[in-house]
Protein backbone atom coordinates (compact mmCIF):
# COMPACT_ATOMS: atom_id res chain seq x y z
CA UNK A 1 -2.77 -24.15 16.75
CA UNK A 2 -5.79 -22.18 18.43
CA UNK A 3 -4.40 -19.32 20.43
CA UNK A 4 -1.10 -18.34 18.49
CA UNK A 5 -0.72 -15.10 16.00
CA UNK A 6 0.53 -15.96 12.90
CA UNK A 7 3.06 -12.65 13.20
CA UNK A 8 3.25 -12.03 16.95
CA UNK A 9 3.01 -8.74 18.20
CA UNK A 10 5.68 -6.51 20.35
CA UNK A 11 4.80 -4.52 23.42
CA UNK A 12 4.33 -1.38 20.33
CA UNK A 13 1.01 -3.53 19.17
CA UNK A 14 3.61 -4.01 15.78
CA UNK A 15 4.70 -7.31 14.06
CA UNK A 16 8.31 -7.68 12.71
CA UNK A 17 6.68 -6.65 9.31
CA UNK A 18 4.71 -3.46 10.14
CA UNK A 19 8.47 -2.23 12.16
CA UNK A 20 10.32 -2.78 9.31
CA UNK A 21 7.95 -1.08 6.67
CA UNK A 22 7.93 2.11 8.92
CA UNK A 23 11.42 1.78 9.11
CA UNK A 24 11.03 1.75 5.56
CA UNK A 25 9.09 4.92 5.52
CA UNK A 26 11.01 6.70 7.37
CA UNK A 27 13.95 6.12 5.21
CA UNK A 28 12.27 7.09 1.72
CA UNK A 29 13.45 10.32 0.76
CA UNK A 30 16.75 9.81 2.18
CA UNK A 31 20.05 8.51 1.45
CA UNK A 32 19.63 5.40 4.04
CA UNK A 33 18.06 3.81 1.37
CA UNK A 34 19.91 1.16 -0.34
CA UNK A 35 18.59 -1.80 -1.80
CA UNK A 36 21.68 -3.72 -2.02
CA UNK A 37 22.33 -3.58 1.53
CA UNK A 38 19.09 -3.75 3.32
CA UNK A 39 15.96 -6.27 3.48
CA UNK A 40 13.15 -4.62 1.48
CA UNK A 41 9.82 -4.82 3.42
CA UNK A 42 7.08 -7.28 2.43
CA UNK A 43 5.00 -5.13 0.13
CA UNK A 44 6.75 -2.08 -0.59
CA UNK A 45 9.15 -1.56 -3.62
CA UNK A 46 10.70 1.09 -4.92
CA UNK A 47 11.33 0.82 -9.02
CA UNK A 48 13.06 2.89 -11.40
CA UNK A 49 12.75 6.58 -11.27
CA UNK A 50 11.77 6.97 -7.89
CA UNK A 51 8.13 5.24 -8.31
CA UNK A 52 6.83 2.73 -5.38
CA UNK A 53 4.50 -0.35 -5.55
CA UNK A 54 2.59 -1.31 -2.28
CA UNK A 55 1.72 -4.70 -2.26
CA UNK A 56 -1.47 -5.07 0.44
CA UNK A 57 -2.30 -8.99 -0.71
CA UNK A 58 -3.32 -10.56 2.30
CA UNK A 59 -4.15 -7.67 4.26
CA UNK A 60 -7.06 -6.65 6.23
CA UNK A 61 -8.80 -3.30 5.55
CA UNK A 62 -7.34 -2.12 8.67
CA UNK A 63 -3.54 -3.16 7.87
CA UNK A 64 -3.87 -2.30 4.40
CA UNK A 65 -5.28 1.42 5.04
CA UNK A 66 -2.55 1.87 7.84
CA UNK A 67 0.31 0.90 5.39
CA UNK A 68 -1.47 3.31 2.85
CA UNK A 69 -1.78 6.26 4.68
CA UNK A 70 1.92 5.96 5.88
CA UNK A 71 3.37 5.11 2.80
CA UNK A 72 1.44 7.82 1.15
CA UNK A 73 2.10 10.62 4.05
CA UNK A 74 5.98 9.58 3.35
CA UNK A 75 5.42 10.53 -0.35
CA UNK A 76 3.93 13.76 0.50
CA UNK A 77 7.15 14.97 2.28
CA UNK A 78 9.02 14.67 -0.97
CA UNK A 79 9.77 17.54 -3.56
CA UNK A 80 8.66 15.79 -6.45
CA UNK A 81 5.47 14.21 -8.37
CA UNK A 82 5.56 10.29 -7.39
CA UNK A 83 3.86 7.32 -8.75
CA UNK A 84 2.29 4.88 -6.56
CA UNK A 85 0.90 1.60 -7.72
CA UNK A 86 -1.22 0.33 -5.07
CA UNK A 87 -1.60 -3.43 -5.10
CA UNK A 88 -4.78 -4.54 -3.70
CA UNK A 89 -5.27 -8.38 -5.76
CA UNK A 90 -8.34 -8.67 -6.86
CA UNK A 91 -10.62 -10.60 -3.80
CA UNK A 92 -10.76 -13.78 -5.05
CA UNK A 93 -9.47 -16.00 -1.86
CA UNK A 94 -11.69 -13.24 0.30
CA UNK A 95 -14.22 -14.92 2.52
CA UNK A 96 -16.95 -12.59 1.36
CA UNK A 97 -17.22 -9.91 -1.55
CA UNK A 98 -13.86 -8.29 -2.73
CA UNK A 99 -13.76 -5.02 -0.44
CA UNK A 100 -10.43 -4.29 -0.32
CA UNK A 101 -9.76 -2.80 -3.84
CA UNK A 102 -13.08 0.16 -3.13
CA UNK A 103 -11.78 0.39 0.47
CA UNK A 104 -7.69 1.24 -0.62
CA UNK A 105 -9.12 3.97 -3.75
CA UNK A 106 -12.01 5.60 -1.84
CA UNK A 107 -9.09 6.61 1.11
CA UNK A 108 -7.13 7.53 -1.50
CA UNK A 109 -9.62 9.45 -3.47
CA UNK A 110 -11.21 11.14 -0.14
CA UNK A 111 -8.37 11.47 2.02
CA UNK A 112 -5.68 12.98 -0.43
CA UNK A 113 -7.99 14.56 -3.58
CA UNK A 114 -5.77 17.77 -3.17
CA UNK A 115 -2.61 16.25 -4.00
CA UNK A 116 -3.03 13.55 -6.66
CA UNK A 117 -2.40 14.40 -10.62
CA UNK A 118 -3.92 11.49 -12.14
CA UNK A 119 -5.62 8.10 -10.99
CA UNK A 120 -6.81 5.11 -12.57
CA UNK A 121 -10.59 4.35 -12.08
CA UNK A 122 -11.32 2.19 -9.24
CA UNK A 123 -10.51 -1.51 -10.34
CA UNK A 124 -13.98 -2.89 -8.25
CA UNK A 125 -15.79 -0.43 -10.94
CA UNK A 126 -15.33 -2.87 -13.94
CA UNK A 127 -16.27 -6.58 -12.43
CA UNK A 128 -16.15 -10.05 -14.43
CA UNK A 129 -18.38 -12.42 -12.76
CA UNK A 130 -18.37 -10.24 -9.74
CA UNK A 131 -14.41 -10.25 -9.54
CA UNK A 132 -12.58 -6.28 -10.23
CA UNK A 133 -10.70 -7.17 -13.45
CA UNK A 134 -7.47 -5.43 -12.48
CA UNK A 135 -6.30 -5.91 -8.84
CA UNK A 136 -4.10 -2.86 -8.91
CA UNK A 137 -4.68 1.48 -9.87
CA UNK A 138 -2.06 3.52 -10.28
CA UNK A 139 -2.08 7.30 -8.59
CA UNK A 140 0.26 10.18 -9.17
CA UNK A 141 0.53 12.54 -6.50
CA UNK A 142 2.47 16.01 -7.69
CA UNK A 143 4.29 17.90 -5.19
């Protein structure tokens, strides 16, 4: 069907699932959250011990780096160290190159240096047959 967005946008430029992740956001460091009660977002999970896993499969740079800078500028409010596992897959249904696991570390890497513990190496540093071999790092920002 030529013509129609696959999520449709609201007068805000949003989609249902960019409203309800910032929703989401907004919510993280307080008691709103409950996952028995409320829809999680599509690509955002909160596991044991306070640690979150973003999920940006199917993203474009652009989407994925605007979920990433809110999810991690939520984190940054908090008064504690937090792990973030940031889910990029690793390229293979990508019409070119794989760009999107490079493109989600260097923003993390450049953007929030100050604040992070620990990272994994970029997963597009270590290729097999031109494919990253992990399609996820892991970054600890401390408080």
């Amino acid at each position: 069907m030529a013509g129609k967005e696959k999520h449709p946008k609201d007068s805000s430029g949003q989609n249902e699932d960019e409203k309800l992740f910032h929703e989401w956001l907004g919510k993280l460091d307080s008691a709103e959250i409950s996952l028995k009660n409320e829809q999680e977002p599509r690509g955002f999970k909160r596991t044991g011990g306070g640690n979150i896993i973003l999920d940006l499969h199917g993203c474009t740079v652009a989407a994925a780096m605007n979920k990433l800078e809110g999810c991690i500028e939520s984190i940054l409010t908090q008064n504690r160290d937090v792990e973030l596992k940031v889910i990029t897959g690793k390229g293979i249904r990508s019409v070119g190159p794989p760009v999107l696991a490079r493109e989600a570390w260097d923003f993390v890497v450049n953007r929030y240096h100050s604040r992070i513990s620990r990272i994994d190496s970029c997963p597009a540093d270590t290729l097999l047959g031109g494919i990253p071999i992990r399609g996820y790092f892991v970054v600890v920002f401390k408080r």
